[in-house]
Protein backbone atom coordinates (compact mmCIF):
# COMPACT_ATOMS: atom_id res chain seq x y z
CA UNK A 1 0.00 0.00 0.00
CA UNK A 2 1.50 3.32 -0.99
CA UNK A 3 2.20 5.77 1.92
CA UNK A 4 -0.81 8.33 2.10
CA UNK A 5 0.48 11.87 2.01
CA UNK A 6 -0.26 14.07 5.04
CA UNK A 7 -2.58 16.98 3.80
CA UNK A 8 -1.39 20.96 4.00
CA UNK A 9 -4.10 23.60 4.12
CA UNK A 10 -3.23 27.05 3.64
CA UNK A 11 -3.91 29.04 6.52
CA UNK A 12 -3.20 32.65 5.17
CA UNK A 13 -2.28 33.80 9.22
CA UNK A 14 -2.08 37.45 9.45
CA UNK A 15 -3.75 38.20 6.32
CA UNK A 16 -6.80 40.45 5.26
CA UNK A 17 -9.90 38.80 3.64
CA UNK A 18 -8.80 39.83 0.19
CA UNK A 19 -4.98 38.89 1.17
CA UNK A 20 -5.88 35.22 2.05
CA UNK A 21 -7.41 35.09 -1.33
CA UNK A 22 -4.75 36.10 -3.69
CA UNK A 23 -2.55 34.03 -1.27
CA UNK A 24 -4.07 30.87 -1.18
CA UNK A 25 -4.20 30.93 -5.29
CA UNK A 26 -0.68 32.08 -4.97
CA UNK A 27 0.04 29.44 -2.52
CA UNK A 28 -1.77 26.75 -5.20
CA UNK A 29 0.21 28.44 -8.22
CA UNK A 30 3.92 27.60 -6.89
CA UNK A 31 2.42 24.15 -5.79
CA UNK A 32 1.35 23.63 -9.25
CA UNK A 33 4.10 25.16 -11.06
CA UNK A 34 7.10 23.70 -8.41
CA UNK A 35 5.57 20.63 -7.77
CA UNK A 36 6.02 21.28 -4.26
CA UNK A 37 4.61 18.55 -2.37
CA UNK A 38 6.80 18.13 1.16
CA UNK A 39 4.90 18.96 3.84
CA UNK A 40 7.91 21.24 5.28
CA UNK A 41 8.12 22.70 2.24
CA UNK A 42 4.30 23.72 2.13
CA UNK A 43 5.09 25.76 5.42
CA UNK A 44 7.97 27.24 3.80
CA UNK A 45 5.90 28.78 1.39
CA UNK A 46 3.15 30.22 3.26
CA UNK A 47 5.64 32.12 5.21
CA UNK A 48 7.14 33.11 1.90
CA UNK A 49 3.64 34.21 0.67
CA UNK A 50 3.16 36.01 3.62
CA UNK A 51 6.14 37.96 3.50
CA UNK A 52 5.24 38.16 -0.50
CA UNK A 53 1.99 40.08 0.63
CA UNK A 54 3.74 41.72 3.66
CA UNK A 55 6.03 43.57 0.57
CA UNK A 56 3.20 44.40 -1.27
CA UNK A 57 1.70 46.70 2.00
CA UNK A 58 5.14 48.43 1.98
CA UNK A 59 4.44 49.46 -1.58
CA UNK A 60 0.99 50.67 -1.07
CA UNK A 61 2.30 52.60 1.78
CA UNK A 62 5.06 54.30 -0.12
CA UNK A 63 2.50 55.00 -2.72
CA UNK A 64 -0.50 56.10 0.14
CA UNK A 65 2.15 58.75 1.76
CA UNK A 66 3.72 60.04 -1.85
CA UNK A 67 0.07 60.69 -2.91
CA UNK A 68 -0.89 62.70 -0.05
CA UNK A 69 2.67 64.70 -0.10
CA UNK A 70 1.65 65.53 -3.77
CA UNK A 71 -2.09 66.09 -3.02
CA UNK A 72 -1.32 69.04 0.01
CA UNK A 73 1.86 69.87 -2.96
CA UNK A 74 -0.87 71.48 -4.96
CA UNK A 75 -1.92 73.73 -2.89
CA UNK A 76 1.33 74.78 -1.74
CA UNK A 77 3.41 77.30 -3.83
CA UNK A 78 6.48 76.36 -5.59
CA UNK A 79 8.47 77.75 -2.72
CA UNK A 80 6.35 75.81 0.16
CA UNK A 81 5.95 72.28 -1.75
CA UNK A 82 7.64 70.01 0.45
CA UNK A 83 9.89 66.99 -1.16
CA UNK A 84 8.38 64.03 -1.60
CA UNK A 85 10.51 61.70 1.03
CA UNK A 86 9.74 57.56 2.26
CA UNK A 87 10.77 57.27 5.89
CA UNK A 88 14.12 55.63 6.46
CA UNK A 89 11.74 53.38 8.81
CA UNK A 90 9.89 52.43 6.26
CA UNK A 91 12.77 51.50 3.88
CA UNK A 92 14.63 49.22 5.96
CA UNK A 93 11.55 47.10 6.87
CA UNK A 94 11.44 46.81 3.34
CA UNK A 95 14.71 45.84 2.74
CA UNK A 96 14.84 43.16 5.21
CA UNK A 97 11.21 41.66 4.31
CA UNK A 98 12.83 41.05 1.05
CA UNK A 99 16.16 39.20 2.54
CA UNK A 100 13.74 36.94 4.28
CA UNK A 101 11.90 36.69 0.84
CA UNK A 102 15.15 36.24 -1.03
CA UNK A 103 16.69 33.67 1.70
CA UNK A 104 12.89 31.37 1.65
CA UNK A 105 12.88 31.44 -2.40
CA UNK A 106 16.63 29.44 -2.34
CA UNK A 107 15.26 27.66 0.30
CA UNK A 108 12.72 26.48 -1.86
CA UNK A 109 15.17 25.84 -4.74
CA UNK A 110 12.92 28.66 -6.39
CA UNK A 111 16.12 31.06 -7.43
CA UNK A 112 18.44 29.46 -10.20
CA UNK A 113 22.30 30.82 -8.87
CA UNK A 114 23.91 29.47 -11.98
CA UNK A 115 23.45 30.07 -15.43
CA UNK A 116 23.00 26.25 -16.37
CA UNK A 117 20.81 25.48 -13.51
CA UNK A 118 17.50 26.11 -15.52
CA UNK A 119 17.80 23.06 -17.81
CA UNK A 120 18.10 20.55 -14.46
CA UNK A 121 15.79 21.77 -12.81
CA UNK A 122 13.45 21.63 -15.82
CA UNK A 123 14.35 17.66 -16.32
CA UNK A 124 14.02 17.62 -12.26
CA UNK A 125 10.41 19.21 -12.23
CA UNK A 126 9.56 17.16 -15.43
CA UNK A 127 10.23 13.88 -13.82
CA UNK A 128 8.44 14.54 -10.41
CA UNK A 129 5.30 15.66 -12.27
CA UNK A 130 5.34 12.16 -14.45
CA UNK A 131 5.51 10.38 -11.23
CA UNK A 132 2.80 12.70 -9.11
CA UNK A 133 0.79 11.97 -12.49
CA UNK A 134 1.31 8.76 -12.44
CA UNK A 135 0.48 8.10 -8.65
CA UNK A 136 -2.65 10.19 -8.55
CA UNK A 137 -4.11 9.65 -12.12
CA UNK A 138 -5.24 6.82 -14.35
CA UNK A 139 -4.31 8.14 -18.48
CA UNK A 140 -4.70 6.31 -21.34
CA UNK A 141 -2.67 7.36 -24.45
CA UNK A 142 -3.91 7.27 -28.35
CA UNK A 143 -4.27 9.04 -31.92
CA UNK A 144 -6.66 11.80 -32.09
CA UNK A 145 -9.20 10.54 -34.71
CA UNK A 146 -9.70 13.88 -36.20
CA UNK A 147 -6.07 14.93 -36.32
CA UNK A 148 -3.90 11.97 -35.71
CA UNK A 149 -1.74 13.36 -32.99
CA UNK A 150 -0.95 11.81 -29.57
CA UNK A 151 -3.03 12.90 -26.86
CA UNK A 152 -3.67 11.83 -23.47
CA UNK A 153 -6.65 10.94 -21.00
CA UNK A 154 -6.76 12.10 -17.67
CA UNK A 155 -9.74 11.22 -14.94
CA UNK A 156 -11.16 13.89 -13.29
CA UNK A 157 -13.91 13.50 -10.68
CA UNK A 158 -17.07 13.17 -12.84
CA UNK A 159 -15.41 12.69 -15.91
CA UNK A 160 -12.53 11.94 -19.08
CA UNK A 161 -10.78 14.87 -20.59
CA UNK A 162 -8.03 15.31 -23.46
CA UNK A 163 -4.91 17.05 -23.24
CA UNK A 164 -2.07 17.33 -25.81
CA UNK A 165 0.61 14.38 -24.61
CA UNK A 166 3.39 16.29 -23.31
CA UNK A 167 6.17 13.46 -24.71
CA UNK A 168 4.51 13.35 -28.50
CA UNK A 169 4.94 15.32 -31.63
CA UNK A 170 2.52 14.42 -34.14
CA UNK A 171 2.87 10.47 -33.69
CA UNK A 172 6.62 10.86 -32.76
CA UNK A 173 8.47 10.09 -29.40
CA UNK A 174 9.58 13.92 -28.78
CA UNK A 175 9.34 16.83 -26.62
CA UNK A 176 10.35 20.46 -28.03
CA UNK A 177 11.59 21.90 -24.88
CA UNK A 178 13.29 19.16 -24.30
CA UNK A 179 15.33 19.27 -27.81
CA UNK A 180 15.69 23.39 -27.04
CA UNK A 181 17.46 22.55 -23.66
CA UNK A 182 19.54 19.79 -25.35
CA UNK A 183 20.80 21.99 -27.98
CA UNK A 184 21.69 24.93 -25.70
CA UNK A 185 24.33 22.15 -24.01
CA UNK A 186 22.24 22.52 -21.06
CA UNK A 187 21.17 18.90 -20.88
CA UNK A 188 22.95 15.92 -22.64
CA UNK A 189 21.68 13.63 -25.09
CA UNK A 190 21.42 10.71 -22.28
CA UNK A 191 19.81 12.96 -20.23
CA UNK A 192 17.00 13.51 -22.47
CA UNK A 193 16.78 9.92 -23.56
CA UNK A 194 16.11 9.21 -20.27
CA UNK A 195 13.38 11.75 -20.07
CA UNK A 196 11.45 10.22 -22.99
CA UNK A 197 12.20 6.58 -21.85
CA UNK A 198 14.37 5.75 -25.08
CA UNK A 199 18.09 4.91 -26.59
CA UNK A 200 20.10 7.82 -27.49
CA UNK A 201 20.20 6.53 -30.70
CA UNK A 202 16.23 7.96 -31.23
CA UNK A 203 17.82 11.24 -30.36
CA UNK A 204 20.05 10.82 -33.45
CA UNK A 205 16.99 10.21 -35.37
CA UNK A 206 14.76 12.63 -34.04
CA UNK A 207 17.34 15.35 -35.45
CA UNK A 208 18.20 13.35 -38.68
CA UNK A 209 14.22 13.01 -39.49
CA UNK A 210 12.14 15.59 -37.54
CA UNK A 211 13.67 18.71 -36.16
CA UNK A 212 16.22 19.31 -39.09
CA UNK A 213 13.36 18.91 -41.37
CA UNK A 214 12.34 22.55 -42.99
CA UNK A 215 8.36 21.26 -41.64
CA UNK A 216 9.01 19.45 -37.50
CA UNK A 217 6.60 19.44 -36.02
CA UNK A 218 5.82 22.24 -33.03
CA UNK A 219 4.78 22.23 -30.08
C-alpha cells in the first residue's frame, strides 16, 4: 500500500480577507508550477507568501504617503511644496522583508544561482510531475481521430478529458523543450533519452528526421 500523504491547508495567518485570497491561489500556483509537495516545504511557502503580501503593504504605503505629499503639494506654492521623502523606517523594513523573501525562495530551490541550472531543474520538475501523475491519475494514451496526434486521458472527478501528450509530436516520441534545452548544451543527449524513456540513438533520429526537417513538427 503506498504511503498516504499528510494533507497541508493554507492558513493565510495574518492576512486580510482579500490577502488570504490572492494568497491561497498564490500558494496553489507555486504548488502547481514547483511541484512542491513536502509537507515542510508547504510551510515554507506560506511564510514566503506572507512575506510576498507583507512587501506588497510596503508598496501601497510608499505609494499612500507620496500621494498625499503631492495632493497638500498642490496647494502649496512652488516655494512651500515640500519633497516628496519615504521614511528611512519604512525603507529598511522593506529591505529586510525582502532578505527573508530572497533567503525562503533558495530555500525552496525557487532562485536558479547558476546560469545552467535552468535546464536541471526543468528535467528535475519534469520527472516529479510524471511520477505525481502517475500516482494520482489513471491516463490512457492514443491518436486523435480527427487529427492523428498523440493525446492523453486524464480522470477527473465526474469525468474523461483530453490534453495534448506532453512526450509526443505528431505520432513521434519527442518533446520540443526538451530538444531546445539539449541543444543549448544545457542537458545531454542521455539525459534527455532518459526523459522520454528511449536509446540515445532515437535522439540521433529525431534530429536526422524531424527537427532538421524545414516542416518538425511544433509544439
Amino acid at each position: 500500500m503506498a504511503e498516504e500523504k499528510t494533507q497541508y491547508e493554507y492558513q493565510g495567518v495574518g492576512l486580510g480577507k482579500s490577502e488570504k485570497y490572492s494568497g491561497k491561489k498564490k500558494f496553489d500556483e507555486y504548488c502547481s508550477i514547483y511541484h512542491i509537495t513536502a509537507f515542510s516545504d508547504m510551510q515554507l511557502l506560506e511564510e514566503l507568501i506572507y512575506r510576498e503580501i507583507m512587501q506588497e503593504r510596503f508598496k501601497e504605503e510608499i505609494e499612500s504617503k507620496k500621494a498625499k505629499i503631492e495632493k497638500k503639494n498642490k496647494k502649496l506654492s512652488d516655494d512651500e511644496q515640500k519633497e516628496v521623502a519615504i521614511p528611512t523606517y519604512v525603507v529598511d523594513a522593506m529591505n529586510k522583508n525582502l532578505e527573508q523573501v530572497l533567503s525562503l525562495k533558495e530555500k525552496l530551490g525557487l532562485i536558479n544561482n547558476q546560469e545552467g541550472d535552468d535546464g536541471f531543474k526543468y528535467l528535475q520538475q519534469l520527472e516529479e510531475k510524471f511520477k505525481n501523475w502517475c500516482q494520482e491519475n489513471q491516463d490512457r494514451t492514443f491518436p486523435c481521430p480527427h487529427c492523428s496526434k498523440m493525446v492523453l486521458l486524464y480522470m477527473k472527478s465526474e469525468y474523461w478529458e483530453t490534453m495534448k501528450h506532453p512526450f509526443f509530436e505528431s505520432k513521434v516520441l519527442a518533446n520540443k523543450k526538451l530538444w531546445e534545452l539539449y541543444k543549448q548544451n544545457k542537458i545531454t543527449k542521455k539525459e534527455v533519452a532518459e526523459v522520454l524513456g528511449c536509446s540515445e540513438k532515437h535522439i540521433d533520429w529525431l534530429e536526422n528526421k524531424i527537427y532538421l526537417k524545414p516542416n518538425s513538427p511544433s509544439e
